[in-house]
Protein backbone atom coordinates (compact mmCIF):
# COMPACT_ATOMS: atom_id res chain seq x y z
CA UNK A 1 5.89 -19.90 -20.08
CA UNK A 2 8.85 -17.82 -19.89
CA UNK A 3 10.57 -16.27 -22.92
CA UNK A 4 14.33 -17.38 -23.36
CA UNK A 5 14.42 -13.74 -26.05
CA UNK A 6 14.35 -10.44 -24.48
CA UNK A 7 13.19 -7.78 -26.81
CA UNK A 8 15.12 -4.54 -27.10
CA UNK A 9 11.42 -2.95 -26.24
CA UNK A 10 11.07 -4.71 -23.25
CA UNK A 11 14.20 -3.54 -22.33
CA UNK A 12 13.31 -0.15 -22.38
CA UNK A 13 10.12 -0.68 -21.04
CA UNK A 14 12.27 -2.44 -17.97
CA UNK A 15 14.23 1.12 -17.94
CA UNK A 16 11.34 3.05 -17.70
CA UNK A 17 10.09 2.01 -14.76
CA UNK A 18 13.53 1.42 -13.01
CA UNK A 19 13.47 4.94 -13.45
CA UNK A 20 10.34 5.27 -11.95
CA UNK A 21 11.40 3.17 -9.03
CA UNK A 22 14.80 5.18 -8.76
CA UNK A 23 12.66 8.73 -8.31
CA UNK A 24 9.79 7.46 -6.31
CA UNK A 25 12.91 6.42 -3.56
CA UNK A 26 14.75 9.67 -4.23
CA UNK A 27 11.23 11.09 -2.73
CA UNK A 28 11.10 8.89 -0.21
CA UNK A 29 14.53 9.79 1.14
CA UNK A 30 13.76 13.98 0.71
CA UNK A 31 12.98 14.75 4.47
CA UNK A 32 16.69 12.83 5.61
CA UNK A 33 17.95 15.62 3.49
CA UNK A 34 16.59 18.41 5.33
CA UNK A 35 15.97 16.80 9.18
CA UNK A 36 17.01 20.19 10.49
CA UNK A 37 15.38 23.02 8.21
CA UNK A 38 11.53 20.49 8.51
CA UNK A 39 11.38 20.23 11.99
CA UNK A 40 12.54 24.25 11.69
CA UNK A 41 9.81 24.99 9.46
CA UNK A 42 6.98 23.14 11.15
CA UNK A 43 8.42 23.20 14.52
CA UNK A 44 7.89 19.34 15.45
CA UNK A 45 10.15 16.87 17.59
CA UNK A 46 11.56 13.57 16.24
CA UNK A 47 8.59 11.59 17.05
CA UNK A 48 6.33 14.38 14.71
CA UNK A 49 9.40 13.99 12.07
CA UNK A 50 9.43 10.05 11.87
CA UNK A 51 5.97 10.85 10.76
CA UNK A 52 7.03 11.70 7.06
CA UNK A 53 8.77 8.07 6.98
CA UNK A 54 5.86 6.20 9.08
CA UNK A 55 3.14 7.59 7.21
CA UNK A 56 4.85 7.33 3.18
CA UNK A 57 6.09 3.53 4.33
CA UNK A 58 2.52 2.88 5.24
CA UNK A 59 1.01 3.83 2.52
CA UNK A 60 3.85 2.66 0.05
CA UNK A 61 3.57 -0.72 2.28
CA UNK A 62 -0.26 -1.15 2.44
CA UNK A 63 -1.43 -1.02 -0.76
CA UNK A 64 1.41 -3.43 -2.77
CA UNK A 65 -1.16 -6.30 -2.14
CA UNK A 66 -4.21 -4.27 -4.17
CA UNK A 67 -1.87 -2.70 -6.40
CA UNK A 68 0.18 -5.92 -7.23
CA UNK A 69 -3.39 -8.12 -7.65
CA UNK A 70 -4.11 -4.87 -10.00
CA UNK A 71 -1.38 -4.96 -12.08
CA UNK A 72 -1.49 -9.00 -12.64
CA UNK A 73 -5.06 -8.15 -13.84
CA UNK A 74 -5.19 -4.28 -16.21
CA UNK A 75 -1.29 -4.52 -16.95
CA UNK A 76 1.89 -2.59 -16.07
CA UNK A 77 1.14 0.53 -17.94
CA UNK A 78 -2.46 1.50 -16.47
CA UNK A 79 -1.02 0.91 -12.86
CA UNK A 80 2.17 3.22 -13.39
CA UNK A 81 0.84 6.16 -14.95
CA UNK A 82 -2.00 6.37 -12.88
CA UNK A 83 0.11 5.80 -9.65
CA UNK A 84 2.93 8.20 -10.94
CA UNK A 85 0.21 10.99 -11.12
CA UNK A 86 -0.59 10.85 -7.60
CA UNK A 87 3.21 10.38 -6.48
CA UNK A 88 3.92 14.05 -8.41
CA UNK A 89 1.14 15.18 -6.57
CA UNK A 90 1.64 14.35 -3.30
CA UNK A 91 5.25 15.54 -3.38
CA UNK A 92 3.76 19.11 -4.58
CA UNK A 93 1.69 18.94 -1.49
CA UNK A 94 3.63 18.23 0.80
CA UNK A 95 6.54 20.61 -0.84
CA UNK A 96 4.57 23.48 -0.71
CA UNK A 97 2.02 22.78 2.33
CA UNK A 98 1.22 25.32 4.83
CA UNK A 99 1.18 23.41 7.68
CA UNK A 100 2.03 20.00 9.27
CA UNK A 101 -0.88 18.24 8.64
CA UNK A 102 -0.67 19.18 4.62
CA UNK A 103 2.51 18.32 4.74
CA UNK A 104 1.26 14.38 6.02
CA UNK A 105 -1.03 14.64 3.40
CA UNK A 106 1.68 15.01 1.02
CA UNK A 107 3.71 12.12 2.04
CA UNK A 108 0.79 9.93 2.57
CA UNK A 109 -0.03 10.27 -1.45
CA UNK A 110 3.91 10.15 -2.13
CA UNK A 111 3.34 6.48 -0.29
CA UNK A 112 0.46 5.76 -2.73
CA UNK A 113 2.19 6.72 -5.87
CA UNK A 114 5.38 4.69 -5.07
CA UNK A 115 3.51 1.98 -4.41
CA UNK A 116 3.64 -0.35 -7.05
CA UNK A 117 7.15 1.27 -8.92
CA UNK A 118 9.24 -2.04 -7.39
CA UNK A 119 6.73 -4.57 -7.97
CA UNK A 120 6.24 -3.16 -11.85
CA UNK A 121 9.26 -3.99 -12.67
CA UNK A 122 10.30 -6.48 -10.88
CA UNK A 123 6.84 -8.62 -12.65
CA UNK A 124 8.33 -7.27 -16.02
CA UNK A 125 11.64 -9.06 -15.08
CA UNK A 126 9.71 -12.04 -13.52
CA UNK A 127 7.32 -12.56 -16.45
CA UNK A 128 9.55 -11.60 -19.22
CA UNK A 129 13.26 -12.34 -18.73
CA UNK A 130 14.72 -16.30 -18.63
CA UNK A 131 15.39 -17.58 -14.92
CA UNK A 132 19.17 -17.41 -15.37
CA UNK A 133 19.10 -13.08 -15.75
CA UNK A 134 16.55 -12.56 -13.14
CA UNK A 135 18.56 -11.94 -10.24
CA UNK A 136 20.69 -10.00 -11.98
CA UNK A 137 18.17 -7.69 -13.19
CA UNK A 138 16.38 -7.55 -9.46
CA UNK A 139 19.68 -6.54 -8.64
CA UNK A 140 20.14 -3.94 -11.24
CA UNK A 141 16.74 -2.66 -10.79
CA UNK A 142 17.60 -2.20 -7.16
CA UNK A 143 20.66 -0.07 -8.10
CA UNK A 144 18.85 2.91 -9.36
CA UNK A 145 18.84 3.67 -5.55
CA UNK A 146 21.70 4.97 -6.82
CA UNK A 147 19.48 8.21 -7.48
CA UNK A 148 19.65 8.54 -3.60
CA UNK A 149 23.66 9.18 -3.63
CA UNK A 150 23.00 12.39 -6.59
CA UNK A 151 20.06 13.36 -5.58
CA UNK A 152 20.29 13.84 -1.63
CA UNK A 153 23.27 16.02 -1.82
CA UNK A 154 22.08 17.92 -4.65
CA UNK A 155 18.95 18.49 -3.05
CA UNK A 156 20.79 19.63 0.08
CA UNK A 157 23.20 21.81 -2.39
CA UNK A 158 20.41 23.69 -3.87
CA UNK A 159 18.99 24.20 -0.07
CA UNK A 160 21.81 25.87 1.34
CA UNK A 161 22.41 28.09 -1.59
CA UNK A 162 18.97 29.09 -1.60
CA UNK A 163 18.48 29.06 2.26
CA UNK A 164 15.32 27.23 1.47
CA UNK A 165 14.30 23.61 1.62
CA UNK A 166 11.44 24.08 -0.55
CA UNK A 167 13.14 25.08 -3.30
CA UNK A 168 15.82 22.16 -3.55
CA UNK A 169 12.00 19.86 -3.28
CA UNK A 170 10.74 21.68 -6.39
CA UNK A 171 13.75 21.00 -8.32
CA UNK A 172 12.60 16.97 -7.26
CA UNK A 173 9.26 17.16 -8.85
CA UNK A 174 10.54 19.03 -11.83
CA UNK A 175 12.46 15.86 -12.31
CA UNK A 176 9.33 13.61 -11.59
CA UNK A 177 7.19 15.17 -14.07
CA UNK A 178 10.20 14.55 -17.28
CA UNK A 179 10.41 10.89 -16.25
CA UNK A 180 6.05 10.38 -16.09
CA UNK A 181 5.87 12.36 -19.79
CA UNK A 182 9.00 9.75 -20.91
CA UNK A 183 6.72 6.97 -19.20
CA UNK A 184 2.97 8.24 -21.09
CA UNK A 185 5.29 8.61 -24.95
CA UNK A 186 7.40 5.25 -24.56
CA UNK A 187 6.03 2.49 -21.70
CA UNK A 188 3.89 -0.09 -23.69
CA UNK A 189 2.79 2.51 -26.36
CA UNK A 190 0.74 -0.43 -28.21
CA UNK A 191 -2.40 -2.04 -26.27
CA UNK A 192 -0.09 -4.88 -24.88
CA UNK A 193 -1.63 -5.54 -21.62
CA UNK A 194 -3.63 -8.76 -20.89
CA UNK A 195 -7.11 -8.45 -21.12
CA UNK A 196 -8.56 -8.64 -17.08
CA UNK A 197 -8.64 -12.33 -15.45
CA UNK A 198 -11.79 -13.59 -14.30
CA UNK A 199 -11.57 -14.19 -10.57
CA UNK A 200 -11.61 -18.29 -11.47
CA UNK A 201 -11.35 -20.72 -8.08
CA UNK A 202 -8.08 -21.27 -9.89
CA UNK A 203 -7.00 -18.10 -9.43
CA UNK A 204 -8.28 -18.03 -5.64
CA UNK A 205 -6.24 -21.67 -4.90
CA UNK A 206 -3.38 -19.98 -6.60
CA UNK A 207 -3.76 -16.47 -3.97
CA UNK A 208 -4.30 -18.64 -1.02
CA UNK A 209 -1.14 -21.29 -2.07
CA UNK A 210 0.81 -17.19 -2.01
CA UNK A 211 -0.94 -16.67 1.23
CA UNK A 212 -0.41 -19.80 3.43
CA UNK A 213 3.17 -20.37 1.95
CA UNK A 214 5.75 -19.71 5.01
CA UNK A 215 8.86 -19.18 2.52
CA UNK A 216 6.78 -16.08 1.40
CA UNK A 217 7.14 -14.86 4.91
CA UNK A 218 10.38 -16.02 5.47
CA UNK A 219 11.55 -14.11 2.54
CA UNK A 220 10.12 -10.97 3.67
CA UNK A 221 11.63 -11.20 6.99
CA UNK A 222 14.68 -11.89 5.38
CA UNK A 223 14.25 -7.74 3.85
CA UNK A 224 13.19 -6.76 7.29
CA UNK A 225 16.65 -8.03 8.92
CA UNK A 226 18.93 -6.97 6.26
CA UNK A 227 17.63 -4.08 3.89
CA UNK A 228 14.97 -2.34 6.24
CA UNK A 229 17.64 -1.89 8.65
CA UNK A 230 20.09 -0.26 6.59
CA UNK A 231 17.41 1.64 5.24
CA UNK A 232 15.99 2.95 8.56
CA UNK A 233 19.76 4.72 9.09
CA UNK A 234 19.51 6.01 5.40
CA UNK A 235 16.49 6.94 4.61
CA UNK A 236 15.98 9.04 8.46
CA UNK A 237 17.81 8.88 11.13
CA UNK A 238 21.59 8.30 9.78
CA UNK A 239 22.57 12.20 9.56
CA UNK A 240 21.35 13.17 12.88
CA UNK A 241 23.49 10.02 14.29
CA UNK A 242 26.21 10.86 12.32
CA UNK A 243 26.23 14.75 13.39
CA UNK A 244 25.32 13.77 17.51
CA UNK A 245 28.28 10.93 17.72
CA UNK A 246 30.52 11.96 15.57
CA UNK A 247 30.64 15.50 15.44
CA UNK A 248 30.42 15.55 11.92
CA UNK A 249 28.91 18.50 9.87
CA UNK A 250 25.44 19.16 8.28
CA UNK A 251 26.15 18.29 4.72
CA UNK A 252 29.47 16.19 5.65
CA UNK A 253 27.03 14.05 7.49
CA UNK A 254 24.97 13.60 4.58
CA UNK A 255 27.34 12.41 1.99
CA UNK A 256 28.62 9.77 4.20
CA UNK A 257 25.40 8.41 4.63
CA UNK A 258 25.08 8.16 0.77
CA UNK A 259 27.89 5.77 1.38
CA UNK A 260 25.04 2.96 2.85
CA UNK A 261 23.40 3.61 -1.08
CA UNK A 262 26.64 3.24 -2.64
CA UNK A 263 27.03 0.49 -0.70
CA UNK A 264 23.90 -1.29 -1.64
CA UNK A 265 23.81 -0.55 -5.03
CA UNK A 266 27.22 -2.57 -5.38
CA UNK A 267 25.45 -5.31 -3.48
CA UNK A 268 22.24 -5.12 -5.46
CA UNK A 269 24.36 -6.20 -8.49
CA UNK A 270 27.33 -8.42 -7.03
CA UNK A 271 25.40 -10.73 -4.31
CA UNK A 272 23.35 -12.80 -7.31
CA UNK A 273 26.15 -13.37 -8.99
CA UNK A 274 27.96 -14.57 -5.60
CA UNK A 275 25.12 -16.61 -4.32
CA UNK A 276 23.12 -17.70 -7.07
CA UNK A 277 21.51 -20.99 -5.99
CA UNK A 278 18.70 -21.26 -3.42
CA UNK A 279 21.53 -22.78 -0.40
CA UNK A 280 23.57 -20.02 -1.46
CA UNK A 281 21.40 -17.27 -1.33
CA UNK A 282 20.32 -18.64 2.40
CA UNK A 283 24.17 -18.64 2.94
CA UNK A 284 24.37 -14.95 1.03
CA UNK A 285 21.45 -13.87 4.08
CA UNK A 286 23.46 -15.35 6.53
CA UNK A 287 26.20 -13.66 5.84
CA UNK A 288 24.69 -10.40 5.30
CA UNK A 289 22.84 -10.65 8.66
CA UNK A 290 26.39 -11.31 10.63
CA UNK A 291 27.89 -8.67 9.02
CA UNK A 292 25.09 -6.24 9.54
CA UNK A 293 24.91 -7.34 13.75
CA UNK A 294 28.70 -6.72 13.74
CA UNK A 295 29.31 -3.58 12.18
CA UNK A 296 25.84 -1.38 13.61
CA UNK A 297 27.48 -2.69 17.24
CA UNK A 298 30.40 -0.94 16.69
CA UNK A 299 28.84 2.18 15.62
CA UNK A 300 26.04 2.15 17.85
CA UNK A 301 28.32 1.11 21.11
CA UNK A 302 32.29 2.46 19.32
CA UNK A 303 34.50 4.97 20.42
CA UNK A 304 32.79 8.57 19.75
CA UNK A 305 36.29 9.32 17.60
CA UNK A 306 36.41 6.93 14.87
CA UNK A 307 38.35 8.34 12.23
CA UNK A 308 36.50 9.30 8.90
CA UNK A 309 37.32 6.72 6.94
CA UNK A 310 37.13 4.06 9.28
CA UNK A 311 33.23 5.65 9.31
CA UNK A 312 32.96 5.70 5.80
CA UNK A 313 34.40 1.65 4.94
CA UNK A 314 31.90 0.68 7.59
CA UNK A 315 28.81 2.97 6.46
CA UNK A 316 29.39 1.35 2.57
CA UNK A 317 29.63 -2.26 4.35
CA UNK A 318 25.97 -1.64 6.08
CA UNK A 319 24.92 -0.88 2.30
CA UNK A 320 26.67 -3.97 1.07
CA UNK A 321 25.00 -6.26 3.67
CA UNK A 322 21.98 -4.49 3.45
CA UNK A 323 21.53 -5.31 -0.25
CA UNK A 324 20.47 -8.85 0.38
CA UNK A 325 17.02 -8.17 0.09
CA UNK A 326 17.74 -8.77 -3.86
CA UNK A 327 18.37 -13.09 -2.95
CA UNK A 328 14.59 -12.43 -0.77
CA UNK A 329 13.08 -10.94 -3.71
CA UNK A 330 14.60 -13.64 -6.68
CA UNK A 331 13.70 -16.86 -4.65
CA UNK A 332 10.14 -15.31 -4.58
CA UNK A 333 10.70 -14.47 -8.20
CA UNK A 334 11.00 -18.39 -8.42
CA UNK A 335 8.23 -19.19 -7.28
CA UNK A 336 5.81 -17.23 -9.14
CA UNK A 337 4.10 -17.49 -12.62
CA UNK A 338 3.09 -14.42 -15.22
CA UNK A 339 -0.49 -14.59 -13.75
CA UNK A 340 0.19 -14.29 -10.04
CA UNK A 341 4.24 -12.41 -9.96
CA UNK A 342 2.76 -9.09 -9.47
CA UNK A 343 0.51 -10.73 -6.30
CA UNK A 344 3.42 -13.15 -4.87
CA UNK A 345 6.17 -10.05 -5.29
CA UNK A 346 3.60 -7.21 -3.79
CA UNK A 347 2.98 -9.99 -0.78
CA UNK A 348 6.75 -10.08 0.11
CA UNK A 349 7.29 -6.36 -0.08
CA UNK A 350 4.23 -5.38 1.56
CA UNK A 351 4.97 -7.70 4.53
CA UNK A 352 8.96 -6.33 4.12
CA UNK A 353 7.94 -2.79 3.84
CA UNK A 354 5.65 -2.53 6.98
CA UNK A 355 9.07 -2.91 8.54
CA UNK A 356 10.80 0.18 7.91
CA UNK A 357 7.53 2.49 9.19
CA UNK A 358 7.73 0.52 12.63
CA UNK A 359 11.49 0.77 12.90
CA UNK A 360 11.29 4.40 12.13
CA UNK A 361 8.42 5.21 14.81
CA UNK A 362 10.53 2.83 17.26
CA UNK A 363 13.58 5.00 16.53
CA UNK A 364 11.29 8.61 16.76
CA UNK A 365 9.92 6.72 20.20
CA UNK A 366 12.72 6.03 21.65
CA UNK A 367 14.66 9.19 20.91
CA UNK A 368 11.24 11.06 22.54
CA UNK A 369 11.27 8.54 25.47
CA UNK A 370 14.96 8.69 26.22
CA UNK A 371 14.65 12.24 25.76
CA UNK A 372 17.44 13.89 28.13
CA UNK A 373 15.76 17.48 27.93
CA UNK A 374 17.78 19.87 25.98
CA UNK A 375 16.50 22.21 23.54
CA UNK A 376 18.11 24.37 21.13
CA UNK A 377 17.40 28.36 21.01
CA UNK A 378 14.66 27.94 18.94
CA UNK A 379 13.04 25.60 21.22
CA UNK A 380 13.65 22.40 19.25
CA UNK A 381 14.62 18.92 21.16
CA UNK A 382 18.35 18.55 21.03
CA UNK A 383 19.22 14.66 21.41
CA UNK A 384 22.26 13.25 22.84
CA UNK A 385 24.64 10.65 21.84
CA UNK A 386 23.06 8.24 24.34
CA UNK A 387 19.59 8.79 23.22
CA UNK A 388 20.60 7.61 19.94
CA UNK A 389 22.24 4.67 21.05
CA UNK A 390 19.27 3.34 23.38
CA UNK A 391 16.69 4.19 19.81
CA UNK A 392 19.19 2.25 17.61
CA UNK A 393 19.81 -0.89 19.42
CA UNK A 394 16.41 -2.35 18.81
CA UNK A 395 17.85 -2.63 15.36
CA UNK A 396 20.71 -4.69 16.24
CA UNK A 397 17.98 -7.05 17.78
CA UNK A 398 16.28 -7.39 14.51
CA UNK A 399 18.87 -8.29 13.08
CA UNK A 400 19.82 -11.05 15.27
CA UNK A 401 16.77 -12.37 14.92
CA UNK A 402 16.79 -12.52 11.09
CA UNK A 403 19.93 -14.55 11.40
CA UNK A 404 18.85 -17.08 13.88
CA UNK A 405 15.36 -17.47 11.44
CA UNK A 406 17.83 -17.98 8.45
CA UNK A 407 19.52 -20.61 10.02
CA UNK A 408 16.88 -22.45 11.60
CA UNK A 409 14.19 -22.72 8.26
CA UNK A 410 17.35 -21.98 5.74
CA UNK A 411 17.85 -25.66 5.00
CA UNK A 412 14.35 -26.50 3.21
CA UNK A 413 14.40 -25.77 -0.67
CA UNK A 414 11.51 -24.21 -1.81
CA UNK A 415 9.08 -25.46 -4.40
CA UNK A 416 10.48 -24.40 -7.55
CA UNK A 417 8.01 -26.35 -9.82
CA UNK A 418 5.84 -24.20 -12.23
């Protein structure tokens, strides 16, 4: 049964671990910060460097099923702290490592702590807050990406001024380790998780309802088309673009792409109030999906001399569109109870999350395959404007085929009985 009465405790505890969720992406989006002064430091092509993405969004993607099945089962707090721990540690790793390899390492346990930071609190919002607030508070949850547009160019700040990468990263777990203390003094302080579930046939019906359910996947497909593809420019691959095509500068490049987080944390908060019934929130996708296909065609295939601003509108539109992950993630809200939202929300974002890894090898791939054969003096790969545009029309194809998939299954309702 869900409560209509929100405490002001489990508001905070909701705060908490959007907080979590805001650093654990901040990590996740470190290496787009310092393409350049990485592949310096380890000397590694883009194919090596698509690595830190591939190997965190594996990890990070993997283990939401275990993790959200976990969390229905020994409660929020356990999960968090525990999973926090090893996210601080595998940023010191691979901030500090010695070689490439350590360095994987590092990101691989980054994966593994950030893990189950989404799911936590979107369960706390699905278990906890009436049906009427969730989508707003998916929404707001998903605006701590927000950390992305502060962070990144602080982090790239604090590089340049110190001529040293590593530094700006230590500042980052510095950070991570005041939010995990806040986390152990003030998340669920009193014993207030559920005792653990026997593994009833119940229970198993209910997992295998999650499983064979094709709205589940539809919804997840719906991330892959919209958010995952914004994200794959953000989180990588946008400041290189940027700097190839448009001759833009180092950090110049990077605080337009903050504009795509900008972007989506608008979106994150205004699309479920726009589309807030289930046709609407197909429509929402729709919409999303067109605008996405229209606007990464004219930056992938546009004139190499688009003004600034003209760059900048259309970089905080790809945000916008890209935000409609938030209507994926409430109509699976929907459809889950208190014993099974941490399984039904993990399933989604595991199945949406092994998208961004395999868009970001594509991209390293491609740029690798397409390779035109210039190197810099220090015997990096340079890549051209073209190679860029072959990697980063796969995307475009995603898309389209998120849009078609919206249309075609978009007019069933789903079952919204509890």
């Amino acid at each position: 049964m869900i409560r209509n009465n929100v405490s002001r405790e489990t508001y905070l505890h909701w705060l908490l671990l959007a907080l979590f969720f805001a650093y654990q992406y901040l990590l996740r989006c470190c290496p787009s910060a310092f393409t350049n002064e990485i592949r310096s430091t380890f000397s590694i092509d883009a194919n090596q460097f698509a690595n830190f993405g591939v190997v965190c969004m594996l990890a990070y993607s993997v283990l939401q099923i275990p993790f959200g099945i976990a969390m229905d089962r020994i409660g929020i707090r356990s999960m968090v702290l525990f999973s926090f721990a090893v996210c601080l540690i595998g940023q010191y790793l691979f901030t500090n490592a010695s070689s490439y390899e350590m360095a994987l390492w590092g990101r691989i346990l980054t994966g593994v702590g950030g893990a189950p930071a989404y799911m936590s609190a979107l369960k706390l919002v699905a278990d906890t807050f009436p049906q009427k607030l969730r989508g707003i508070f998916i929404g707001i949850t998903g605006m701590f990406t927000l950390s992305t547009v502060v962070g990144n160019p602080w982090l790239k700040k604090i590089c340049l001024e110190q001529h040293d990468w590593r530094v700006a990263a230590n500042h980052l777990t510095y950070l991570g380790a005041i939010i995990f203390f806040l986390c152990c003094w003030f998340l669920f302080p009193k014993k207030s998780s559920p005792s653990p579930h026997s593994c009833s046939p119940r229970f198993r019906e209910t997992v295998a309802s999650v499983v064979m359910n094709g709205k589940v996947y539809l919804y997840a497909f719906f991330i892959i088309g919209t958010n995952i593809v914004a994200m794959t420019l953000a989180e990588l691959w946008g400041p290189s673009f940027l700097m190839t095509k448009y001759r833009l500068g180092e950090q110049a490049a990077v605080n337009v792409t903050q504009l795509i987080s900008i972007g989506m944390v608008l979106g994150e908060l205004f699309l479920p109030i726009f589309f807030v019934t289930y046709t609407k929130m197909i429509i929402g996708v729709r919409l999303c999906c067109a605008g996405l296909i229209i606007l990464f065609s004219i930056l992938i295939d546009g004139s190499h001399w688009l003004d600034l601003p003209f760059l900048q509108v259309m970089l905080f539109l790809i945000g916008w569109f890209g935000a409609a992950d938030v209507l994926a993630f409430t109509l699976g809200a929907h459809l889950s109870t208190p014993q099974t939202s941490g399984f039904l929300i993990s399933w989604i974002n595991c199945i949406g999350m092994l998208g961004e890894p395999c868009l970001q090898k594509w991209v390293g791939f491609s740029l690798d395959h397409h390779w035109s054969g210039s190197m810099n003096p220090q015997g990096l790969r340079m890549y051209q404007t073209a190679d860029y545009e072959f990697a980063l029309r796969f995307l475009v194809i995603v898309m389209i085929l998120c849009f078609l998939c919206s249309y075609a299954k978009g007019r069933k309702r789903p079952d919204d009985s509890r």
